[in-house]
C-alpha atoms as a PDB file:
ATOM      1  CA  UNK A   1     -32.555  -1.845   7.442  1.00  0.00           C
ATOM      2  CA  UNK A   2     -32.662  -0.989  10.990  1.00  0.00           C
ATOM      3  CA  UNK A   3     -31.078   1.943  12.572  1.00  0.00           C
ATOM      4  CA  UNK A   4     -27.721   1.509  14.496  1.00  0.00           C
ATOM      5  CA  UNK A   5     -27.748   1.248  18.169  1.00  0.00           C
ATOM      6  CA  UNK A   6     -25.899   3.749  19.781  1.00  0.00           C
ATOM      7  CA  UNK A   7     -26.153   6.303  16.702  1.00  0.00           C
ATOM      8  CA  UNK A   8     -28.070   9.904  16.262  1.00  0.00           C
ATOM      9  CA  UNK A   9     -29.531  10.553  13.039  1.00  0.00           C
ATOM     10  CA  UNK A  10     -28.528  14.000  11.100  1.00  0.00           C
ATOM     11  CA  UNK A  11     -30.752  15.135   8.177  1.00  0.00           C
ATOM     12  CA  UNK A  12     -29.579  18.230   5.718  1.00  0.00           C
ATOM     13  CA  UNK A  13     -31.248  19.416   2.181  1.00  0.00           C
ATOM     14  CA  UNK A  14     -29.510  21.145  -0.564  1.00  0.00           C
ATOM     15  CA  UNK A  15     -29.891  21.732  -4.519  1.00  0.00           C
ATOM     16  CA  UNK A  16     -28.867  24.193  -6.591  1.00  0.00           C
ATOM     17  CA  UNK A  17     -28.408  25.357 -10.584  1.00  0.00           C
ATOM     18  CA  UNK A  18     -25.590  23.845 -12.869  1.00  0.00           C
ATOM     19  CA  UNK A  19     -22.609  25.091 -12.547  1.00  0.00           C
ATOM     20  CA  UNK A  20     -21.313  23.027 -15.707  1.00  0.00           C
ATOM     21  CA  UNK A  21     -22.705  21.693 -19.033  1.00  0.00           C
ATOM     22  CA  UNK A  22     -22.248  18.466 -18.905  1.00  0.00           C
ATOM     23  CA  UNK A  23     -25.536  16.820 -16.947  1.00  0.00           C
ATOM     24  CA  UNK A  24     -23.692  13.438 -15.487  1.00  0.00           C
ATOM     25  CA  UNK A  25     -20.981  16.189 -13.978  1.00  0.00           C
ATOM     26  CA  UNK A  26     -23.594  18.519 -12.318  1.00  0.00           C
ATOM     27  CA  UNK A  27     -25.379  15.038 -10.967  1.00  0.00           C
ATOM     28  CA  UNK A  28     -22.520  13.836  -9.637  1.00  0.00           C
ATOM     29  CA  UNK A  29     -20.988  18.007  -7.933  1.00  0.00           C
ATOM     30  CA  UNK A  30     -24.470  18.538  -6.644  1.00  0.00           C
ATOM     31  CA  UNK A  31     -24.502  14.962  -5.027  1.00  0.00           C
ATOM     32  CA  UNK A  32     -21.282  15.747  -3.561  1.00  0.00           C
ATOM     33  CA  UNK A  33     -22.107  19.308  -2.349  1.00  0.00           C
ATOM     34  CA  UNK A  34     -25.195  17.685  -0.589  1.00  0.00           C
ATOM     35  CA  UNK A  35     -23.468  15.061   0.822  1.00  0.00           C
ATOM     36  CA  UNK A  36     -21.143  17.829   2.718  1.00  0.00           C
ATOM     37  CA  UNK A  37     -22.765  18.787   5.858  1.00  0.00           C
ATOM     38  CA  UNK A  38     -22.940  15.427   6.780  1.00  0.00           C
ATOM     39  CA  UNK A  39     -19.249  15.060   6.770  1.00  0.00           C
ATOM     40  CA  UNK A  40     -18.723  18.026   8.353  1.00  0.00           C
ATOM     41  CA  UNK A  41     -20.042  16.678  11.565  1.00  0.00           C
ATOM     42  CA  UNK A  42     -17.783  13.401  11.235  1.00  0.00           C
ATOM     43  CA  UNK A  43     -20.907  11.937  10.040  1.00  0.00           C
ATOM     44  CA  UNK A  44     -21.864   9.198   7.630  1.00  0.00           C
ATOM     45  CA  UNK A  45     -23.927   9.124   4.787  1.00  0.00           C
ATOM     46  CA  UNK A  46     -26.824   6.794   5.060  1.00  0.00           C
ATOM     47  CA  UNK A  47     -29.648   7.059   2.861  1.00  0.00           C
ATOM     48  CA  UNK A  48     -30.331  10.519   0.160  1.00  0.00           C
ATOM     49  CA  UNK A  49     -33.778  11.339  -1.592  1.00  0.00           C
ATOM     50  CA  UNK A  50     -32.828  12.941  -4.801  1.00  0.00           C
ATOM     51  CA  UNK A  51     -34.845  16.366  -5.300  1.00  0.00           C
ATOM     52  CA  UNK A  52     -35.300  17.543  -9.203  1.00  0.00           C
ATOM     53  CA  UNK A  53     -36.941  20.592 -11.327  1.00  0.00           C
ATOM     54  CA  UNK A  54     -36.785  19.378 -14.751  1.00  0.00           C
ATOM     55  CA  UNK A  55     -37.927  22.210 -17.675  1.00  0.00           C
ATOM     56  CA  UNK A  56     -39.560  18.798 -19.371  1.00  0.00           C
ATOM     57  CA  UNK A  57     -40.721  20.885 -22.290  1.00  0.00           C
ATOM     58  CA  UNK A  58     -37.534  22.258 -23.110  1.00  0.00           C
ATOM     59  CA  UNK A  59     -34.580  19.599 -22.507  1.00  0.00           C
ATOM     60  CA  UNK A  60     -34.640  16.168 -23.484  1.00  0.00           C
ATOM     61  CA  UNK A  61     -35.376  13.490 -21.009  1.00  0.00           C
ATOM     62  CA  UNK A  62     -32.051  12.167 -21.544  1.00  0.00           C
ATOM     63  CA  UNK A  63     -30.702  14.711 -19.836  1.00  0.00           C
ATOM     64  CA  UNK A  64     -32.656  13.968 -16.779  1.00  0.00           C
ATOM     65  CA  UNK A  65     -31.838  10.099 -16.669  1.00  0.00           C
ATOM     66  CA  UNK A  66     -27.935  11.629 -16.728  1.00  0.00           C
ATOM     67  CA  UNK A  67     -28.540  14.216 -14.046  1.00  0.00           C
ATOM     68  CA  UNK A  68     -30.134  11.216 -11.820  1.00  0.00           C
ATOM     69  CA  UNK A  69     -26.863   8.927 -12.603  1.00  0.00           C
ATOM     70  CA  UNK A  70     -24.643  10.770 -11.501  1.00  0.00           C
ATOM     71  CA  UNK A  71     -26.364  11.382  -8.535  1.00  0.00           C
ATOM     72  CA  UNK A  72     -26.652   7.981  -7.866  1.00  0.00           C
ATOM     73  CA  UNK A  73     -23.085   7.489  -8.243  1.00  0.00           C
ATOM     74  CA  UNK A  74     -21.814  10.058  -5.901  1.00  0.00           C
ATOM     75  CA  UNK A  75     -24.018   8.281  -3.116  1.00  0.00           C
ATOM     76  CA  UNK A  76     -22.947   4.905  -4.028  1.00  0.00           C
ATOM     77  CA  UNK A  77     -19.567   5.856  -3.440  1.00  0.00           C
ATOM     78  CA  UNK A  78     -20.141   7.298  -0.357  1.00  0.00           C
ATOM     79  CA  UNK A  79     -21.772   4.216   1.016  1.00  0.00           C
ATOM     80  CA  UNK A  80     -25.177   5.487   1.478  1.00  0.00           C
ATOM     81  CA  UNK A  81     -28.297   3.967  -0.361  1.00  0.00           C
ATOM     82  CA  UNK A  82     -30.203   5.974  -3.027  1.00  0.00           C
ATOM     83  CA  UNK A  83     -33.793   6.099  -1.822  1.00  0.00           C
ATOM     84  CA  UNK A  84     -36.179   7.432  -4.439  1.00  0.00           C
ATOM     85  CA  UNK A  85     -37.081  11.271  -4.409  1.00  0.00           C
ATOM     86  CA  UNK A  86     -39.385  13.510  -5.941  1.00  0.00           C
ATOM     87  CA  UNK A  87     -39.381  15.545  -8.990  1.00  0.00           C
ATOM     88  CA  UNK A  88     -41.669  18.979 -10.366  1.00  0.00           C
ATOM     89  CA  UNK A  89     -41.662  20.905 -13.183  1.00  0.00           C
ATOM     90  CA  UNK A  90     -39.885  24.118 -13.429  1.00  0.00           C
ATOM     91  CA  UNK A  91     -38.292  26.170 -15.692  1.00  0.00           C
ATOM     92  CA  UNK A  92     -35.008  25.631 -14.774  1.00  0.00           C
ATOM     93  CA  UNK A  93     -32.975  22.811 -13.783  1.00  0.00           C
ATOM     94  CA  UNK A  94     -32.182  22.192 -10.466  1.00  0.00           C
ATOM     95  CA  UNK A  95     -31.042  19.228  -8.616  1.00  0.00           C
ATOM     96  CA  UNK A  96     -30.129  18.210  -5.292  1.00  0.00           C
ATOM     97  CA  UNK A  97     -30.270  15.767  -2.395  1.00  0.00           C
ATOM     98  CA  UNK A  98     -31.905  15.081   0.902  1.00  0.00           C
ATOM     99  CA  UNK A  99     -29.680  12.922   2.909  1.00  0.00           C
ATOM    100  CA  UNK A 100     -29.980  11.376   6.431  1.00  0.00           C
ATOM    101  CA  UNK A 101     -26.846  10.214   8.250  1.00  0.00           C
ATOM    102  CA  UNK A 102     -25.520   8.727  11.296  1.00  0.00           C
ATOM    103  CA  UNK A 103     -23.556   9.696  13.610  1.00  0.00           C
ATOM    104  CA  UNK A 104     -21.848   8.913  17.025  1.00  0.00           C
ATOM    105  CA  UNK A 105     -24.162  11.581  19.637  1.00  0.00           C
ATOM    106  CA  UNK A 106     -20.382  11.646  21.887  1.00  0.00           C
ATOM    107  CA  UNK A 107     -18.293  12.492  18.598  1.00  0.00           C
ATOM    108  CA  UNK A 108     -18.915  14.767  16.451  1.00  0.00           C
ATOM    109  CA  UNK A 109     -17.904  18.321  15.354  1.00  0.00           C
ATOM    110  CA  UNK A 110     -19.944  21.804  14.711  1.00  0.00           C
ATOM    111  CA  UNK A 111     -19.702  25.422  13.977  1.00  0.00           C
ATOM    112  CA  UNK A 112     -19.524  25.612  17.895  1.00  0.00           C
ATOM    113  CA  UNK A 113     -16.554  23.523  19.241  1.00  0.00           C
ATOM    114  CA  UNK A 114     -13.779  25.732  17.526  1.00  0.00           C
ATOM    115  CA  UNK A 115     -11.286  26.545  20.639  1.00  0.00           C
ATOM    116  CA  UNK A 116      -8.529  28.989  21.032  1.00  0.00           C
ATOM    117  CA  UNK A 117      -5.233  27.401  20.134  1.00  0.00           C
ATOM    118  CA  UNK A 118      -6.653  25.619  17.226  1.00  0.00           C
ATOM    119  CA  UNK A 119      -5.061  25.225  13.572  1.00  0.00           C
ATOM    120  CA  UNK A 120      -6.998  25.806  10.670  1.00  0.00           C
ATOM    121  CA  UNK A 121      -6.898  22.883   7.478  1.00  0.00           C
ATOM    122  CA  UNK A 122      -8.414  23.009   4.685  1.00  0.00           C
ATOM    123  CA  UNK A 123      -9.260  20.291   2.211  1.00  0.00           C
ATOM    124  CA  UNK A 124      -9.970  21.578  -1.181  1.00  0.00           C
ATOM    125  CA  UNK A 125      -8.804  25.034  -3.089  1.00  0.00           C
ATOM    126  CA  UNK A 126     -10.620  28.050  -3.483  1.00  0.00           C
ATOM    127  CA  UNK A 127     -12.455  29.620  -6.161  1.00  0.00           C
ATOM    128  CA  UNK A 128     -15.339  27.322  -7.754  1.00  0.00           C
ATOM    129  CA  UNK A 129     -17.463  30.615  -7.695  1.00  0.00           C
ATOM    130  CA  UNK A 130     -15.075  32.459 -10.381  1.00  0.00           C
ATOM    131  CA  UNK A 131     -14.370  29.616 -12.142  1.00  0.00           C
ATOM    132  CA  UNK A 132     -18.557  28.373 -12.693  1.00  0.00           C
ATOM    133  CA  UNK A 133     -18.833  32.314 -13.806  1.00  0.00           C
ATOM    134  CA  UNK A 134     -15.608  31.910 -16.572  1.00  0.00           C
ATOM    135  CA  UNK A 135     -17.748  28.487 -17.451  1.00  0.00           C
ATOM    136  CA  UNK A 136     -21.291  30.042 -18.260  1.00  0.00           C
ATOM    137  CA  UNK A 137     -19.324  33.460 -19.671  1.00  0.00           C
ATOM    138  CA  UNK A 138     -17.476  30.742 -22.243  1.00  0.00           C
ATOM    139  CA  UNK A 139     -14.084  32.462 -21.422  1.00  0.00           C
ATOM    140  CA  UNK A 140     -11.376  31.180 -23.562  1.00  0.00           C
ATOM    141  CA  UNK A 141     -10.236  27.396 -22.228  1.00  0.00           C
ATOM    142  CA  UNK A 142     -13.294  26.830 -20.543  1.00  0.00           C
ATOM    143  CA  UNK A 143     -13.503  23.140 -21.144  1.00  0.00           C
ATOM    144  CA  UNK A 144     -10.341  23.400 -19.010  1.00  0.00           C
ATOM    145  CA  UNK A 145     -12.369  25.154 -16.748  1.00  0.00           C
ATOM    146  CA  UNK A 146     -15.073  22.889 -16.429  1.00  0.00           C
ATOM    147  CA  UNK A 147     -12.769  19.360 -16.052  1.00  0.00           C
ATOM    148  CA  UNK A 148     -10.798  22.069 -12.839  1.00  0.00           C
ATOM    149  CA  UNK A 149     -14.705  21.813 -11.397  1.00  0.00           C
ATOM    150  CA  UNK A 150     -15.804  18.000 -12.031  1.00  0.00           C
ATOM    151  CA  UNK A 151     -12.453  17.253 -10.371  1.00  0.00           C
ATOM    152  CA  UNK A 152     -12.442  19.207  -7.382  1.00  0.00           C
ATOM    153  CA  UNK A 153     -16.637  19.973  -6.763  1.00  0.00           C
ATOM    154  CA  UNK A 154     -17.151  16.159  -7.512  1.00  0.00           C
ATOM    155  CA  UNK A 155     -14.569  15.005  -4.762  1.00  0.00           C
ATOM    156  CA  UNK A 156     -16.352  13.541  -1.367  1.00  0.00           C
ATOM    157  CA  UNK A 157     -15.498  15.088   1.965  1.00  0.00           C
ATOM    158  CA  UNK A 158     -15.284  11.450   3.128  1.00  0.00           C
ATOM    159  CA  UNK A 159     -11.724  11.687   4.613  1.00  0.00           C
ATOM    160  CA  UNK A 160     -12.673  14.811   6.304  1.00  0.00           C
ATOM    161  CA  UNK A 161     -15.567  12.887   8.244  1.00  0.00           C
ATOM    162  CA  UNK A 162     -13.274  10.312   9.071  1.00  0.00           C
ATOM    163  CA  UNK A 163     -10.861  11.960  10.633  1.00  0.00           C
ATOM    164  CA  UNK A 164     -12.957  14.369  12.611  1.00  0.00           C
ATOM    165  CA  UNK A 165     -14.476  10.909  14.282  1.00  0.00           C
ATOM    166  CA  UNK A 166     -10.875   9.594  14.449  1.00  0.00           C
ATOM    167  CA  UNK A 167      -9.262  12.422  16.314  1.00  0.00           C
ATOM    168  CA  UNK A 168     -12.019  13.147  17.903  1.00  0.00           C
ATOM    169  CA  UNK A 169     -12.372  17.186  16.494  1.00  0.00           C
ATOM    170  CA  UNK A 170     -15.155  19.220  17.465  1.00  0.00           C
ATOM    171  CA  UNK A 171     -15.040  22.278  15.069  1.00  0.00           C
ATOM    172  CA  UNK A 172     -15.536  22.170  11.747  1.00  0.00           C
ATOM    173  CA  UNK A 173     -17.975  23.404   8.522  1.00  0.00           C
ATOM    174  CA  UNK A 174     -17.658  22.824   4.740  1.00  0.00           C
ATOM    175  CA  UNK A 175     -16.624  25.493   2.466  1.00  0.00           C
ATOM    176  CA  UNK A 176     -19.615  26.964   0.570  1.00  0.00           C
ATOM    177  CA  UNK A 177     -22.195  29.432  -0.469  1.00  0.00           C
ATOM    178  CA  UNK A 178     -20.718  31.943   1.905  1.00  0.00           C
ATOM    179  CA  UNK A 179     -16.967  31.924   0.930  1.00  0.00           C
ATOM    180  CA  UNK A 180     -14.411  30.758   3.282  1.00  0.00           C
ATOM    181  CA  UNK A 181     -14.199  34.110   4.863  1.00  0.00           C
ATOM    182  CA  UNK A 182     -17.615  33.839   5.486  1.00  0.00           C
ATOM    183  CA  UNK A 183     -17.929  30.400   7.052  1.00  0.00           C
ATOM    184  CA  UNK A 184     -14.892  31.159   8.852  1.00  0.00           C
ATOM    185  CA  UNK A 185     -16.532  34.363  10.516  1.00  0.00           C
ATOM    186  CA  UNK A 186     -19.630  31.792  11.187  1.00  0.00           C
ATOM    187  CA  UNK A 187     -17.277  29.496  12.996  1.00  0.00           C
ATOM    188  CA  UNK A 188     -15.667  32.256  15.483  1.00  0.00           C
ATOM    189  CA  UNK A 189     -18.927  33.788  15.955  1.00  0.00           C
ATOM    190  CA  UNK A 190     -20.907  29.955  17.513  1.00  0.00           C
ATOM    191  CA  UNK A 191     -17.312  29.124  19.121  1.00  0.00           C
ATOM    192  CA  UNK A 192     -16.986  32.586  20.809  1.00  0.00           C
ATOM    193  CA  UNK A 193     -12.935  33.193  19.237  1.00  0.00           C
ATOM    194  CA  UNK A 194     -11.365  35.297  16.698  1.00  0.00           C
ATOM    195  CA  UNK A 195      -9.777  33.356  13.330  1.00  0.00           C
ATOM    196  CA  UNK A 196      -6.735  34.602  11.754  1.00  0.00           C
ATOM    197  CA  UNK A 197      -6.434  33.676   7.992  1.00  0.00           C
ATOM    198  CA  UNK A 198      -3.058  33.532   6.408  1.00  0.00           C
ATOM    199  CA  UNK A 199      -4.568  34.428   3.200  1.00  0.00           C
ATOM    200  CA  UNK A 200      -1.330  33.454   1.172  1.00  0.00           C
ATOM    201  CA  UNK A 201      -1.757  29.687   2.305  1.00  0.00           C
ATOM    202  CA  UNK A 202      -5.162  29.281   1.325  1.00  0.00           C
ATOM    203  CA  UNK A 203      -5.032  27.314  -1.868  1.00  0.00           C
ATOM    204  CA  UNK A 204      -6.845  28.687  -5.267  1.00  0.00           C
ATOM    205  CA  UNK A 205      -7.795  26.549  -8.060  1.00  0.00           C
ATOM    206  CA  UNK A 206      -5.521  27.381 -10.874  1.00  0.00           C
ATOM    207  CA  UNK A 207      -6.489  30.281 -13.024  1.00  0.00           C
ATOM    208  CA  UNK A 208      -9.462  31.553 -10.239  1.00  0.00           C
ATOM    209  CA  UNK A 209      -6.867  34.558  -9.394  1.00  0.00           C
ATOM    210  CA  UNK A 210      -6.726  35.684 -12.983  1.00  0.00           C
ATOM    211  CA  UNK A 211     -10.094  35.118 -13.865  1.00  0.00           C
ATOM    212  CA  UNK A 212     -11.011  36.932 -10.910  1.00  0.00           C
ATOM    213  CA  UNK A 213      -8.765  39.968 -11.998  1.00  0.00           C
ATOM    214  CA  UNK A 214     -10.549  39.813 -15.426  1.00  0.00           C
ATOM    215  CA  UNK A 215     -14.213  40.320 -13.405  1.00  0.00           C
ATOM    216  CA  UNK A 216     -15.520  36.757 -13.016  1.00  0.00           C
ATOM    217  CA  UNK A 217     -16.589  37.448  -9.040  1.00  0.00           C
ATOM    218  CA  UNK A 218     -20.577  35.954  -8.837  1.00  0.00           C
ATOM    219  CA  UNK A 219     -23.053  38.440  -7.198  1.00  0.00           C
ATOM    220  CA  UNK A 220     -23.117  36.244  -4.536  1.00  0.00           C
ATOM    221  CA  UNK A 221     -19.324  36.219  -3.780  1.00  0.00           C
ATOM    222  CA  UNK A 222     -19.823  40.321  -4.095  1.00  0.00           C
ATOM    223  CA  UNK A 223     -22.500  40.430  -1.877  1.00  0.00           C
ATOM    224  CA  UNK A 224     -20.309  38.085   0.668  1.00  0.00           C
ATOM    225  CA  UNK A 225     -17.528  40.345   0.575  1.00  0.00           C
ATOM    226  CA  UNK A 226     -19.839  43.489   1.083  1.00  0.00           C
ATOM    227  CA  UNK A 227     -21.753  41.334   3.654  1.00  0.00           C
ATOM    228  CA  UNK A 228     -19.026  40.174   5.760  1.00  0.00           C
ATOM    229  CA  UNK A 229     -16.096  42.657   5.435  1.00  0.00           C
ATOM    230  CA  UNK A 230     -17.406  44.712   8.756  1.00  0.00           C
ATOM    231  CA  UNK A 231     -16.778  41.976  10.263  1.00  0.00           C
ATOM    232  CA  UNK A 232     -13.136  41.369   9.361  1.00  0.00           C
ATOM    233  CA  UNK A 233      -9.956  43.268   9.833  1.00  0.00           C
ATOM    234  CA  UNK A 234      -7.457  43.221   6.867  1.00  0.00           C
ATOM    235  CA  UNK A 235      -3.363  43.815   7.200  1.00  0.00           C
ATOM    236  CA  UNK A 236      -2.846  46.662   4.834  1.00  0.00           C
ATOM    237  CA  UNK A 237      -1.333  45.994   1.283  1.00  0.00           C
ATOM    238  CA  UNK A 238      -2.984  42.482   0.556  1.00  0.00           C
ATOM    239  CA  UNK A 239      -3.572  42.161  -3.081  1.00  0.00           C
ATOM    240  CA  UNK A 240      -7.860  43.347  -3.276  1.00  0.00           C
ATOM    241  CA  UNK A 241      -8.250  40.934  -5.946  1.00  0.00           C
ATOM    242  CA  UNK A 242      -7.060  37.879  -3.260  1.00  0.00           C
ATOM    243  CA  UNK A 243      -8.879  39.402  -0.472  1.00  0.00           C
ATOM    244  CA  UNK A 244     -12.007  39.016  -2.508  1.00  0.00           C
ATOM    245  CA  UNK A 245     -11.559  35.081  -3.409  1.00  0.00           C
ATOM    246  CA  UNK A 246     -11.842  34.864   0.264  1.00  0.00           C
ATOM    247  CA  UNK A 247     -15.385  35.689   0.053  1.00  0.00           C
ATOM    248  CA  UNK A 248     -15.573  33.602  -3.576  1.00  0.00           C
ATOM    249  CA  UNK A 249     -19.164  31.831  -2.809  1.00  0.00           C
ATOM    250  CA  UNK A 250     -18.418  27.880  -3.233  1.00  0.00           C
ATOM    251  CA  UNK A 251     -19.741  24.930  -4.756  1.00  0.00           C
ATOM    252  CA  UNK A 252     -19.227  21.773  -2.879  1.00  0.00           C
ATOM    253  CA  UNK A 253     -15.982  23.095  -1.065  1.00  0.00           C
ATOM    254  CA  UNK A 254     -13.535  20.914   1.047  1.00  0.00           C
ATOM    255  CA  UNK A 255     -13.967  20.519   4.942  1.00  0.00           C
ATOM    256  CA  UNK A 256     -12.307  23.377   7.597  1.00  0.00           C
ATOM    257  CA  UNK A 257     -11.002  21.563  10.147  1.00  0.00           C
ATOM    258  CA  UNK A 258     -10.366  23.083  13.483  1.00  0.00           C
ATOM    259  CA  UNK A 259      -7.658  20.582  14.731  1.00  0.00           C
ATOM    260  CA  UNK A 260      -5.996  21.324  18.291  1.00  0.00           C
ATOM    261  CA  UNK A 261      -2.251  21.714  18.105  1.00  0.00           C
ATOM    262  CA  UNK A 262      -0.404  18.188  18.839  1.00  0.00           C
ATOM    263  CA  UNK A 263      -3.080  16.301  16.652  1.00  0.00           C
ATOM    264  CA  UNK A 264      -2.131  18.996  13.780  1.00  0.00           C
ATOM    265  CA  UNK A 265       0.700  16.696  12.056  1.00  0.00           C
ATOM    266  CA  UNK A 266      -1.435  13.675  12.492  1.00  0.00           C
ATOM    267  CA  UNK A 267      -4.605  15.161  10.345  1.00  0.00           C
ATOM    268  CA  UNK A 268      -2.328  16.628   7.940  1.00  0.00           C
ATOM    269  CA  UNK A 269      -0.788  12.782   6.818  1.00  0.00           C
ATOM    270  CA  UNK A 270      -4.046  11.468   7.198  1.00  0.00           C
ATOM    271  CA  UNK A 271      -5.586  13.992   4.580  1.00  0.00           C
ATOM    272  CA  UNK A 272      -2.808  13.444   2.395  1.00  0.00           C
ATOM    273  CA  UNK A 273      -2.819   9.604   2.430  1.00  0.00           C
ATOM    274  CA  UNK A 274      -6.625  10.382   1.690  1.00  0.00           C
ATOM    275  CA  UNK A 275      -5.384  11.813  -1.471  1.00  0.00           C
ATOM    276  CA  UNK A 276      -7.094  15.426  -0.008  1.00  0.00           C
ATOM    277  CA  UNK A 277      -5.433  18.625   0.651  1.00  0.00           C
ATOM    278  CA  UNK A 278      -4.589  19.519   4.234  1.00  0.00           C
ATOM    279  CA  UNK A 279      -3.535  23.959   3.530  1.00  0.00           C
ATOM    280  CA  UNK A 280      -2.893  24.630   7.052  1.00  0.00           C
ATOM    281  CA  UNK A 281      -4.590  27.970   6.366  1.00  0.00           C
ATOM    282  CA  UNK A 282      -4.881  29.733   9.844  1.00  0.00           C
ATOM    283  CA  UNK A 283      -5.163  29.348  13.700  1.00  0.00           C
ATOM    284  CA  UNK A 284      -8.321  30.330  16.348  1.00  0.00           C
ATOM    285  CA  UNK A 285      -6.839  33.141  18.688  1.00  0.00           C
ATOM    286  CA  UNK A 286      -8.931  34.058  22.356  1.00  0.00           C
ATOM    287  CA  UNK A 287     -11.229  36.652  21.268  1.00  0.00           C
ATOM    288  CA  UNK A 288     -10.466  40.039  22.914  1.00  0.00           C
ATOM    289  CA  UNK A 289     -13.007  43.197  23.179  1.00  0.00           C
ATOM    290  CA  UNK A 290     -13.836  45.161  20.571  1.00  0.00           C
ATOM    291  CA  UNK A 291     -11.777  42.691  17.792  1.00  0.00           C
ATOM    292  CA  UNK A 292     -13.544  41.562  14.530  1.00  0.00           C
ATOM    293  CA  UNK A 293     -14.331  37.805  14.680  1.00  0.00           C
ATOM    294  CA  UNK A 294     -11.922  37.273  11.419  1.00  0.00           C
ATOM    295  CA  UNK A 295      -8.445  38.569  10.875  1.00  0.00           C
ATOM    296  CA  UNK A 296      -6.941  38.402   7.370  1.00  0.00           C
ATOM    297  CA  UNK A 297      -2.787  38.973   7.313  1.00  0.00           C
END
């Protein structure tokens, strides 16, 4: 296989713990998740190395060979070849992929192209972080629960890529360990702009507002909100329990799009034919001296 003329190469590592029982499902969400920051750039997927720590003396190897398919399958859906890997030992399992991609060196998008004027859209609802808590806590429906994460965590950012190449956008992240509010606040900071959320339009998985009510926030979506709230100004009388999914730390969350205005309703009915969500969730404002990079209302 030779390397396309005219294309840069992108590289990105991730791997994590299960966030669900069953070991084909956490293959396949941790596939996905890895796959993400190589859609975020408008990037494609081109080759992934799959990374494993098996506890071999205290699950079955079955397990592993299920892990390793679904894996497999979430990069032969996104077009990219599975390439070997390398596996250890370890007490715990973890699993995850290193993927190269290509991608066009004149179009693509990062943390630092985000310019006032631009709408905010979101492709996948918020609150894997409660809802992975609710699943190892065994709250009452949580096979529910744990179908609510294949679904969404397993879901490619494929469209998202796409369209960032299509229209030619230059801001964007995926949604993960550091909440939306968090990457959001990451985004204004490289782009040099304040963000205002409109927290009411950001999407939540069904159930991830109770659950979060009931105490289901992760330490890490705690120590996001504690982490990041200096940074952010929030309109007085939002609902604390809301304010704190903002910060909910994801697994394998949709693409934020920073789309300029007149390509807005063009993105929107391209994520939708995509099947995806497109929550127009918010809008990058000129940042002015002495404001907090993120704005919550």
């Amino acid at each position: 296989m030779s390397f396309p003329e005219g294309k840069a190469l992108v590289q990105t590592v991730d791997f994590f713990t299960p966030i669900v029982n069953d070991p084909y499902r956490f293959g396949r969400i941790a596939a996905a998740n890895s796959l993400s920051d190589v859609y975020a750039m408008g990037g494609e997927p081109w080759s992934a190395m799959n990374i494993i720590c098996f506890p071999i003396k205290k699950l079955p190897t079955e397990v592993l060979t299920e892990v390793l398919r679904g894996g497999k399958d979430a990069v032969e859906e996104a077009g990219a070849v599975p390439s070997g890997g390398h596996s250890v030992e370890d007490d715990e399992l973890k699993y995850g992929l290193a993927v190269s991609g290509i991608v066009d060196p004149d179009k693509f998008a990062s943390n630092r192209g985000v310019k006032p004027g631009d709408e905010l859209l979101l492709t996948k609802p918020i609150g894997t972080g409660v809802l992975a808590t609710a699943l190892k806590g065994e709250m009452s429906g949580f096979e529910e629960i744990e179908e609510a994460l294949f679904q969404i965590c397993s879901r490619l950012n494929r469209a998202g890529g796409e369209i960032i190449t299509a229209l030619g956008l230059t801001g964007a992240t995926d949604i993960t360990g550091f909440g939306l509010g968090g990457h959001l606040i990451e985004l204004a900071e490289a782009s040099g702009v304040s963000i205002e959320l409109h927290m009411t339009s950001v999407p939540l998985i069904p159930r991830a507002l109770e659950l979060a009510g009931m105490g289901m926030l992760p330490a890490g979506s705690i120590g996001n909100r504690n982490h990041y709230l200096p940074k952010t100004t929030i309109t007085q009388g939002l609902d604390p329990i809301n304010v704190d999914l903002m910060f909910d730390a994801q697994t394998s969350g949709g693409l934020l799009l920073a789309v300029p205005p007149h390509k807005l309703d063009e993105a929107r009915d391209m994520l939708r034919a995509a099947g995806d969500l497109a929550a127009h969730i918010g809008t990058a404002r000129t940042l002015e001296a002495s404001s907090t990079p993120l704005f919550i209302v």
